[in-house]
PDB file of N, CA and C in Angstrom:
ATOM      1  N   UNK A   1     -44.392  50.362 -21.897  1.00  0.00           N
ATOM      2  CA  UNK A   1     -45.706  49.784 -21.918  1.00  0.00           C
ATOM      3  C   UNK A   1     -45.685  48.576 -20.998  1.00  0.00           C
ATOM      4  N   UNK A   2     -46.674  48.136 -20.177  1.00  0.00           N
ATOM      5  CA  UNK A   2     -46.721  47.266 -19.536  1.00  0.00           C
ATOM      6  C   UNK A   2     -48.123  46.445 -20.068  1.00  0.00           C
ATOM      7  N   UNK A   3     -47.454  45.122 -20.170  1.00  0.00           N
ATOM      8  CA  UNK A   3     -48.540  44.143 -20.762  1.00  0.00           C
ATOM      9  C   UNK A   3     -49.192  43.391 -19.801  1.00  0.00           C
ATOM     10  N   UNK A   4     -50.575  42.605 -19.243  1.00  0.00           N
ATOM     11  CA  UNK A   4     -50.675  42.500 -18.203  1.00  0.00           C
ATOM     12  C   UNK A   4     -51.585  41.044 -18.618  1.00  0.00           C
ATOM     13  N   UNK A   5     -50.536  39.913 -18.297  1.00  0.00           N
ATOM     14  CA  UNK A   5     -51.900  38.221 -18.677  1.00  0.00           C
ATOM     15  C   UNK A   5     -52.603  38.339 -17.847  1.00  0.00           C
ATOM     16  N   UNK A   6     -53.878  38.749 -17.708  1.00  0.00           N
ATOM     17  CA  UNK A   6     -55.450  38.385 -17.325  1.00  0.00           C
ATOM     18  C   UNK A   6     -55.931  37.057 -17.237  1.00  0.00           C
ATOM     19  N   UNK A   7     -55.371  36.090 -18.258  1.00  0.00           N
ATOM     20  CA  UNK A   7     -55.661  34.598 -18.294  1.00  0.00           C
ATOM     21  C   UNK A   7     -55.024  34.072 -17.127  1.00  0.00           C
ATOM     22  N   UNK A   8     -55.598  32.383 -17.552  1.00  0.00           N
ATOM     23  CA  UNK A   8     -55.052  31.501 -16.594  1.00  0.00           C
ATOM     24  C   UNK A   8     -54.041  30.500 -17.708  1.00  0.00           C
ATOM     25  N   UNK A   9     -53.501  31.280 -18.885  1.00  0.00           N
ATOM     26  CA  UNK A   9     -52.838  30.919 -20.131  1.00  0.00           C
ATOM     27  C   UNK A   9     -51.776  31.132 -19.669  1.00  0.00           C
ATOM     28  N   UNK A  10     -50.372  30.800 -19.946  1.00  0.00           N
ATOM     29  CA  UNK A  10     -49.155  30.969 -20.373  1.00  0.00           C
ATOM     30  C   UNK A  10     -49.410  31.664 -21.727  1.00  0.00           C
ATOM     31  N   UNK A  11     -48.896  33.034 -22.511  1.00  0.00           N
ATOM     32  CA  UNK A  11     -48.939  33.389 -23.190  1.00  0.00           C
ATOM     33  C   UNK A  11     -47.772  33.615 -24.711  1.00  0.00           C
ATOM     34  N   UNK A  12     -47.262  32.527 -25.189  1.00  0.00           N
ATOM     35  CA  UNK A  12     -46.292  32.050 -25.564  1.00  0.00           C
ATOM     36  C   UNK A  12     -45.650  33.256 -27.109  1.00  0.00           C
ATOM     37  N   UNK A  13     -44.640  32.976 -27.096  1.00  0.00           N
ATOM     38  CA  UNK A  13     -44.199  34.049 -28.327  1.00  0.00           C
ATOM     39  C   UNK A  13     -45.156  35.130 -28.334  1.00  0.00           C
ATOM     40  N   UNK A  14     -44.948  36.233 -27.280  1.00  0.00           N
ATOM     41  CA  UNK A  14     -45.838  37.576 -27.619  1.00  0.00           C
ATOM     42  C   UNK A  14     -44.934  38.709 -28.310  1.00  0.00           C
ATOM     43  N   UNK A  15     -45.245  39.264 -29.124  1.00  0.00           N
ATOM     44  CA  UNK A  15     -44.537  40.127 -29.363  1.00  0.00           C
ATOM     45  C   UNK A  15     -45.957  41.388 -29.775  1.00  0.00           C
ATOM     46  N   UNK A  16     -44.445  42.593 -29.769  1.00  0.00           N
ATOM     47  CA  UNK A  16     -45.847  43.707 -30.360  1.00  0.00           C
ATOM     48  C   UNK A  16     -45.332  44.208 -31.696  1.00  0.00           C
ATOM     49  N   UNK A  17     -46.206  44.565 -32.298  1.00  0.00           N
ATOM     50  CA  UNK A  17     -46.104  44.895 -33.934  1.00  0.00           C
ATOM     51  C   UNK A  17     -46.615  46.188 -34.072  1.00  0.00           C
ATOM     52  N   UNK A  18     -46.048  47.241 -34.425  1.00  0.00           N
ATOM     53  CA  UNK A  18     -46.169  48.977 -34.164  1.00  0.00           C
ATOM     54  C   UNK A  18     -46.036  49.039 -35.794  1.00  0.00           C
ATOM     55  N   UNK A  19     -46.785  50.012 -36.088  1.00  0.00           N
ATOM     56  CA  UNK A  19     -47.004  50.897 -37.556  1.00  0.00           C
ATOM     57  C   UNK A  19     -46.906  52.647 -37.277  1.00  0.00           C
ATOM     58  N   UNK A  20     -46.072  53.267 -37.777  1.00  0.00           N
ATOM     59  CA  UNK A  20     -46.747  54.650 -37.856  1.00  0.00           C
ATOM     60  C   UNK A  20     -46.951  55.356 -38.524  1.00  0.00           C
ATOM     61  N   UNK A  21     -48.023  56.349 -38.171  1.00  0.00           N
ATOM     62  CA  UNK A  21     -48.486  57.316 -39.270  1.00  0.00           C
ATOM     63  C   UNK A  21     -47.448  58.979 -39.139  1.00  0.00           C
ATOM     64  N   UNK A  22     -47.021  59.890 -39.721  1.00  0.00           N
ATOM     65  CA  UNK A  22     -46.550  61.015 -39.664  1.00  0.00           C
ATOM     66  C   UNK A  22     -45.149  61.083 -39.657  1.00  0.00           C
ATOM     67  N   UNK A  23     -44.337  61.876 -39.104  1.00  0.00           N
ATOM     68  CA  UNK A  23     -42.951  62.003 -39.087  1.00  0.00           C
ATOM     69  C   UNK A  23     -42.571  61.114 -37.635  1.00  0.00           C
ATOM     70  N   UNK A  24     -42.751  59.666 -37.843  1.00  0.00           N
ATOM     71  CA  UNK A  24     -42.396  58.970 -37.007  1.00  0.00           C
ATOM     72  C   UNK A  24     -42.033  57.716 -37.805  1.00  0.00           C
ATOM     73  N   UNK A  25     -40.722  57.233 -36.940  1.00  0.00           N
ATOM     74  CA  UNK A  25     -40.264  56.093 -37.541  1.00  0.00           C
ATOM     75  C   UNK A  25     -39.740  55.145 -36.160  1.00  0.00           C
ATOM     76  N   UNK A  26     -40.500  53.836 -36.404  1.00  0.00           N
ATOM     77  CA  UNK A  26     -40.152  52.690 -35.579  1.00  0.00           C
ATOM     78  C   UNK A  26     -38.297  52.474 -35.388  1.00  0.00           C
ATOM     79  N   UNK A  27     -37.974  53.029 -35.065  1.00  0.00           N
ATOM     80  CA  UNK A  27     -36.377  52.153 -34.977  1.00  0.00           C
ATOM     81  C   UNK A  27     -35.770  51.208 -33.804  1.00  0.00           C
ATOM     82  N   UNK A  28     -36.222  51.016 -33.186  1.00  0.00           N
ATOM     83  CA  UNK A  28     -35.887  49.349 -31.950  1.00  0.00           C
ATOM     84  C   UNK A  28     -37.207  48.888 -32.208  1.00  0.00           C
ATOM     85  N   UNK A  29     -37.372  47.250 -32.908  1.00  0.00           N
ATOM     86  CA  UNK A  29     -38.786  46.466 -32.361  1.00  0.00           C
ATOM     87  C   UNK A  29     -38.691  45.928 -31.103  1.00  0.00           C
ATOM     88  N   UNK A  30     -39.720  46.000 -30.120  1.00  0.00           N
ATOM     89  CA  UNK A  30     -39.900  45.036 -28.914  1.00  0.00           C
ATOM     90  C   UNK A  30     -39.137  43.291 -29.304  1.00  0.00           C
ATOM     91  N   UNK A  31     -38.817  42.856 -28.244  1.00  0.00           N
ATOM     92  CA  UNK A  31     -38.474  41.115 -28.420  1.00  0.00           C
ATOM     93  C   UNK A  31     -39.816  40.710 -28.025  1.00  0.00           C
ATOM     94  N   UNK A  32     -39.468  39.599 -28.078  1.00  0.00           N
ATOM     95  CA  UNK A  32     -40.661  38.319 -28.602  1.00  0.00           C
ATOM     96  C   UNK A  32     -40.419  37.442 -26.703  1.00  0.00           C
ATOM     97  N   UNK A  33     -41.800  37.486 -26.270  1.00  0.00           N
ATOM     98  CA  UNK A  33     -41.715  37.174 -24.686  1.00  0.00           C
ATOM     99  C   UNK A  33     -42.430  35.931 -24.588  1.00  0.00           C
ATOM    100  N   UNK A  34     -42.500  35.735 -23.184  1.00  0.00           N
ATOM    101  CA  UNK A  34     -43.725  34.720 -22.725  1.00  0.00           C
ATOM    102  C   UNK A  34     -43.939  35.062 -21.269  1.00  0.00           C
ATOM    103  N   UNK A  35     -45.121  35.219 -21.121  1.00  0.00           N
ATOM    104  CA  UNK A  35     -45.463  35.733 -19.961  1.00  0.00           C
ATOM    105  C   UNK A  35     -46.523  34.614 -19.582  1.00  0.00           C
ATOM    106  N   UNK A  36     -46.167  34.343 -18.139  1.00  0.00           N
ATOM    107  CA  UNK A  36     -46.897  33.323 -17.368  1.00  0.00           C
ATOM    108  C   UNK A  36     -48.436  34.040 -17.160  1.00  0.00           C
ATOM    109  N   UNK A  37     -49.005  32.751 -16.408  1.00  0.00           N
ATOM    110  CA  UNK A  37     -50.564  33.212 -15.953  1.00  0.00           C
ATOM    111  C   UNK A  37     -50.514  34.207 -15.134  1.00  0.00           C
ATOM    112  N   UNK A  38     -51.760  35.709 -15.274  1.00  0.00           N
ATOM    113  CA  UNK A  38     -51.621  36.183 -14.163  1.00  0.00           C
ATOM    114  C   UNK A  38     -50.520  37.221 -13.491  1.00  0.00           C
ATOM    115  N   UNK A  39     -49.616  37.370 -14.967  1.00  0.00           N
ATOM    116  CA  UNK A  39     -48.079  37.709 -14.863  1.00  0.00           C
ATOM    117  C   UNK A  39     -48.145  38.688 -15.465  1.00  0.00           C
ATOM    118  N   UNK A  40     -46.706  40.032 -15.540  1.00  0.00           N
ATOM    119  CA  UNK A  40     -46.685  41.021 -16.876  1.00  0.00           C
ATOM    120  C   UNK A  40     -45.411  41.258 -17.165  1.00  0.00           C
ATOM    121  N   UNK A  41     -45.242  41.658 -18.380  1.00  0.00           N
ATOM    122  CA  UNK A  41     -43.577  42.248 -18.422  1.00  0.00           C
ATOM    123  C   UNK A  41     -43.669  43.506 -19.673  1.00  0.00           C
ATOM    124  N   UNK A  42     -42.965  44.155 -19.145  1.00  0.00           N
ATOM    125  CA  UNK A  42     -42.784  46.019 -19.384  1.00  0.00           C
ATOM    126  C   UNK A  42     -42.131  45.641 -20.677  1.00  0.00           C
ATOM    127  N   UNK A  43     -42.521  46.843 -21.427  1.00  0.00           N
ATOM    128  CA  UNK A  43     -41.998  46.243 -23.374  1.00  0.00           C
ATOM    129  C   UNK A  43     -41.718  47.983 -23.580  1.00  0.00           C
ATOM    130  N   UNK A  44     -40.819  47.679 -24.204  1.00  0.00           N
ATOM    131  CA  UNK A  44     -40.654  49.544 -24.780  1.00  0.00           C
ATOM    132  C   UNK A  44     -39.905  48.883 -26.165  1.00  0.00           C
ATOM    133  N   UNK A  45     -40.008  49.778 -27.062  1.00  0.00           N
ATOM    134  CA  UNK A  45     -39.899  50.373 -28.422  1.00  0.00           C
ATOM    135  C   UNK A  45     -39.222  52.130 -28.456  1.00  0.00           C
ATOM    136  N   UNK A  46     -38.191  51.769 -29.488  1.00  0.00           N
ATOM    137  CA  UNK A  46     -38.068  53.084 -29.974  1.00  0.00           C
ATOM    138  C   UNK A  46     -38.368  54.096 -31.035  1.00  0.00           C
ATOM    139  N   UNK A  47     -38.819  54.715 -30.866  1.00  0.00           N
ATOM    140  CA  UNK A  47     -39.419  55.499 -31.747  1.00  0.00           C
ATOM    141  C   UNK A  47     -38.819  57.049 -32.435  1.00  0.00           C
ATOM    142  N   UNK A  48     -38.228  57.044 -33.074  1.00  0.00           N
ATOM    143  CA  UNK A  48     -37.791  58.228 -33.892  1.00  0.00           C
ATOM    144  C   UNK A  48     -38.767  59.698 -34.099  1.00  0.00           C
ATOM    145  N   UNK A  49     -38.884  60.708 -33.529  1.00  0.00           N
ATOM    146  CA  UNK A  49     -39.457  61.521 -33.307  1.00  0.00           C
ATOM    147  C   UNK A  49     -39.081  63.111 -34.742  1.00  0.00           C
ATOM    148  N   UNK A  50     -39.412  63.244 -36.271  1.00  0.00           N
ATOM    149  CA  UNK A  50     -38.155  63.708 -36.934  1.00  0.00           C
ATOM    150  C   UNK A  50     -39.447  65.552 -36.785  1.00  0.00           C
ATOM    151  N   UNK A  51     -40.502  65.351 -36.320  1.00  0.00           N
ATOM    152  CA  UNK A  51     -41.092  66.626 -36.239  1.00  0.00           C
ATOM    153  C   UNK A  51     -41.983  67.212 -35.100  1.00  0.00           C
ATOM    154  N   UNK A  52     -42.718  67.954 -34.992  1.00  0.00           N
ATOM    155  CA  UNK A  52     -43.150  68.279 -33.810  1.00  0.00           C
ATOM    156  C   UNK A  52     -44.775  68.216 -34.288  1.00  0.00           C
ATOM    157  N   UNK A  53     -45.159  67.881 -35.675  1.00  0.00           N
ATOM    158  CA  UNK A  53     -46.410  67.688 -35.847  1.00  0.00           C
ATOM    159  C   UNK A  53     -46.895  66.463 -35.262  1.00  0.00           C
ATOM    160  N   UNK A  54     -48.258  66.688 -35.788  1.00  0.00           N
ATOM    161  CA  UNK A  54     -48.794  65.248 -34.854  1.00  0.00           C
ATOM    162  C   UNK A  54     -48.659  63.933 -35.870  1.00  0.00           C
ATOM    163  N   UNK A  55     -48.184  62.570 -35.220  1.00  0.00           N
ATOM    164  CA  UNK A  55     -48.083  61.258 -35.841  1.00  0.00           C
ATOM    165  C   UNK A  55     -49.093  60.588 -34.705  1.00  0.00           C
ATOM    166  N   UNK A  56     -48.931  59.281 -35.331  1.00  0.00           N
ATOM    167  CA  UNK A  56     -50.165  58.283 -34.662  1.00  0.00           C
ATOM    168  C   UNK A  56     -49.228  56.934 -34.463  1.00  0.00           C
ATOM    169  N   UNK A  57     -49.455  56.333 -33.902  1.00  0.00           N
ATOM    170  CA  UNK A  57     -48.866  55.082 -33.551  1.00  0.00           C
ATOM    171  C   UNK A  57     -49.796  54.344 -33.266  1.00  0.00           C
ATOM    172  N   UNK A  58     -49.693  52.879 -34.519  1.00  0.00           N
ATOM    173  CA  UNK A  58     -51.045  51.616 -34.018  1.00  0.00           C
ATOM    174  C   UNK A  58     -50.029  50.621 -33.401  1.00  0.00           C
ATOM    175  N   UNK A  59     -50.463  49.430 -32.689  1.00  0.00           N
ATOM    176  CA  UNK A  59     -50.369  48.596 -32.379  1.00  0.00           C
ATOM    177  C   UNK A  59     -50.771  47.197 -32.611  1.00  0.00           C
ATOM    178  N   UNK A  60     -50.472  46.055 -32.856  1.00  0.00           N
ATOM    179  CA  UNK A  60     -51.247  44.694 -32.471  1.00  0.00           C
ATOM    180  C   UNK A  60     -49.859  44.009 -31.655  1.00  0.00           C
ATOM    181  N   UNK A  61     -50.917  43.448 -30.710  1.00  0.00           N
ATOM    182  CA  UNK A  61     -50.173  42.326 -29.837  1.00  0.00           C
ATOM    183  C   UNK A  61     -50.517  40.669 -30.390  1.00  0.00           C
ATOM    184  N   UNK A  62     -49.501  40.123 -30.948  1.00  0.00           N
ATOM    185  CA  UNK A  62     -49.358  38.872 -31.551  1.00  0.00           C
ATOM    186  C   UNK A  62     -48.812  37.484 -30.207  1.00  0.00           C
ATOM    187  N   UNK A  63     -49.510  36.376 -30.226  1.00  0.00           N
ATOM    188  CA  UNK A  63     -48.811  35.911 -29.546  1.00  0.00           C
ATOM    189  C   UNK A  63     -49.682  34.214 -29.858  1.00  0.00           C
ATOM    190  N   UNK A  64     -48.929  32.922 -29.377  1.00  0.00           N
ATOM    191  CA  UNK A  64     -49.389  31.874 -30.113  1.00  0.00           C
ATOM    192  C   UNK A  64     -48.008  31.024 -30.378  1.00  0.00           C
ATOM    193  N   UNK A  65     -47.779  29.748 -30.550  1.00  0.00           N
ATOM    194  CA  UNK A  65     -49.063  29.288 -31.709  1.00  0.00           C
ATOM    195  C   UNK A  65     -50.121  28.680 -30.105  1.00  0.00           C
ATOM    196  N   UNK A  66     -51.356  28.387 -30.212  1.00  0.00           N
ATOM    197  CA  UNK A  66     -52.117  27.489 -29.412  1.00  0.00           C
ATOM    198  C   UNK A  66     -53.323  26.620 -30.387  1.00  0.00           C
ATOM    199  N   UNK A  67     -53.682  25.885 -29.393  1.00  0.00           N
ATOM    200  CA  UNK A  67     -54.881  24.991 -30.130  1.00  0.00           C
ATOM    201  C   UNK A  67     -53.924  23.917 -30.612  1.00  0.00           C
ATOM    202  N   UNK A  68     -52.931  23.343 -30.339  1.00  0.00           N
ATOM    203  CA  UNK A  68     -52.505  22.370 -30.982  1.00  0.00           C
ATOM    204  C   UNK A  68     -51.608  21.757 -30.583  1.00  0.00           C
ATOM    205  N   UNK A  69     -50.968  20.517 -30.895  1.00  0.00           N
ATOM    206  CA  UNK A  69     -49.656  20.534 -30.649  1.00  0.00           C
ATOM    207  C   UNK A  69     -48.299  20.759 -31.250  1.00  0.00           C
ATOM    208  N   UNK A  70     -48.433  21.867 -32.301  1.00  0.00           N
ATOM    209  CA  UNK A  70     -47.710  22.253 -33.026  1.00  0.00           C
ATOM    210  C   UNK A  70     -47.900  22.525 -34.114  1.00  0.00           C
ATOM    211  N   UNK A  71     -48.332  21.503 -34.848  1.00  0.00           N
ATOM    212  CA  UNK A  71     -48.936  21.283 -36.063  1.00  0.00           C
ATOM    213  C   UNK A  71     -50.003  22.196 -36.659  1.00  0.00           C
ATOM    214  N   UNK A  72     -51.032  22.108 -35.678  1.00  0.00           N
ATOM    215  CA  UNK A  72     -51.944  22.894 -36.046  1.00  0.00           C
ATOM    216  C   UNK A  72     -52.212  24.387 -35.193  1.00  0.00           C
ATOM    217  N   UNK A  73     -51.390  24.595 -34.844  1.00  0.00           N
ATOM    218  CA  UNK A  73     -51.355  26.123 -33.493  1.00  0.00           C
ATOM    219  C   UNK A  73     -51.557  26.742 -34.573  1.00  0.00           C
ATOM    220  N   UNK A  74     -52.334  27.763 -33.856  1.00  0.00           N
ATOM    221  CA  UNK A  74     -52.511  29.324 -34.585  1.00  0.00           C
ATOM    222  C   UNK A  74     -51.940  30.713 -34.137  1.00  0.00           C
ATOM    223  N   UNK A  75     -51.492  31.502 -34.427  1.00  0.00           N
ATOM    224  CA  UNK A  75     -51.202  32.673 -34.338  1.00  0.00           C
ATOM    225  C   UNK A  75     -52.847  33.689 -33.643  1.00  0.00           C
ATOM    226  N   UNK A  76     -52.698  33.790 -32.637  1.00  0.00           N
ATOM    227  CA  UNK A  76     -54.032  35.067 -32.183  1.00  0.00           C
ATOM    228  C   UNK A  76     -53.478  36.556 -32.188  1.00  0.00           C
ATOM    229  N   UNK A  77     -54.691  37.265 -32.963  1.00  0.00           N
ATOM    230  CA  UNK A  77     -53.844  38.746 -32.583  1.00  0.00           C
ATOM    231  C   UNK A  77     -54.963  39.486 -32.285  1.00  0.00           C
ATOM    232  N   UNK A  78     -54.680  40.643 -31.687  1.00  0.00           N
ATOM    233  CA  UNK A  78     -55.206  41.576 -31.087  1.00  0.00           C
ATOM    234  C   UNK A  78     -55.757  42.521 -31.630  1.00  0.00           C
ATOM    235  N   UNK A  79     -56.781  43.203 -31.505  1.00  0.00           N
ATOM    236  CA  UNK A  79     -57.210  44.498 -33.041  1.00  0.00           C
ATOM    237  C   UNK A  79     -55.979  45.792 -32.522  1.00  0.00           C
ATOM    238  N   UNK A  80     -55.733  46.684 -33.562  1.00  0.00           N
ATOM    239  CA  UNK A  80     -54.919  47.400 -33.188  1.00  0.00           C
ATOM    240  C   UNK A  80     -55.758  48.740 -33.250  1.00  0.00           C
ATOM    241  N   UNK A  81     -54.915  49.189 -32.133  1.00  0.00           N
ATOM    242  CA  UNK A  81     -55.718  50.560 -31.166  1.00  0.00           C
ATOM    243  C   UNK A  81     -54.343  51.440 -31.283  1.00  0.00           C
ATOM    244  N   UNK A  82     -55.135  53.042 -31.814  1.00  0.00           N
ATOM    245  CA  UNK A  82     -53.812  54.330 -31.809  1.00  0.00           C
ATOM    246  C   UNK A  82     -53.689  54.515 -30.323  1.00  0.00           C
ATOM    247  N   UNK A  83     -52.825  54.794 -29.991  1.00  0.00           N
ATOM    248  CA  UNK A  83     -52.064  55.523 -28.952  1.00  0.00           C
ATOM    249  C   UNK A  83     -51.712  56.516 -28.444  1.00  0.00           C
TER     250      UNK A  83
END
């Protein structure tokens, strides 16, 4: 997967957060990045494949803290979309 900052943000602690539905099981999580303004970096996950029926895979992209100087940063996340 390639993630792609659109902002003029530094995008600090991004990580991605995968759920699945069917005979699929998450086994490698993505690491936790930071991608400059304007910048991207390629993310893969492994995924355990145990049937040939159909599974679903969601996503959210987490990344943050901002709005603060620490104290009060928030966590922003992304709605999650199947794949």
């Amino acid at each position: 997967m390639l993630l792609v900052n659109q902002t003029a943000d530094t995008l600090q602690s991004l990580c991605l957060d995968f759920a699945t539905l069917g005979d699929l099981k998450l086994v490698e999580r993505p690491s936790v990045y930071t991608i400059a303004p304007h910048s991207f970096q390629s993310i893969t996950a492994t995924i355990k494949v145990s049937s040939t029926e159909t599974g679903v895979v969601f996503g959210s992209i987490l990344w943050g803290p901002v709005g603060g100087t620490g104290n009060g940063g928030t966590m922003r996340c992304s709605e999650r979309h199947p794949h």
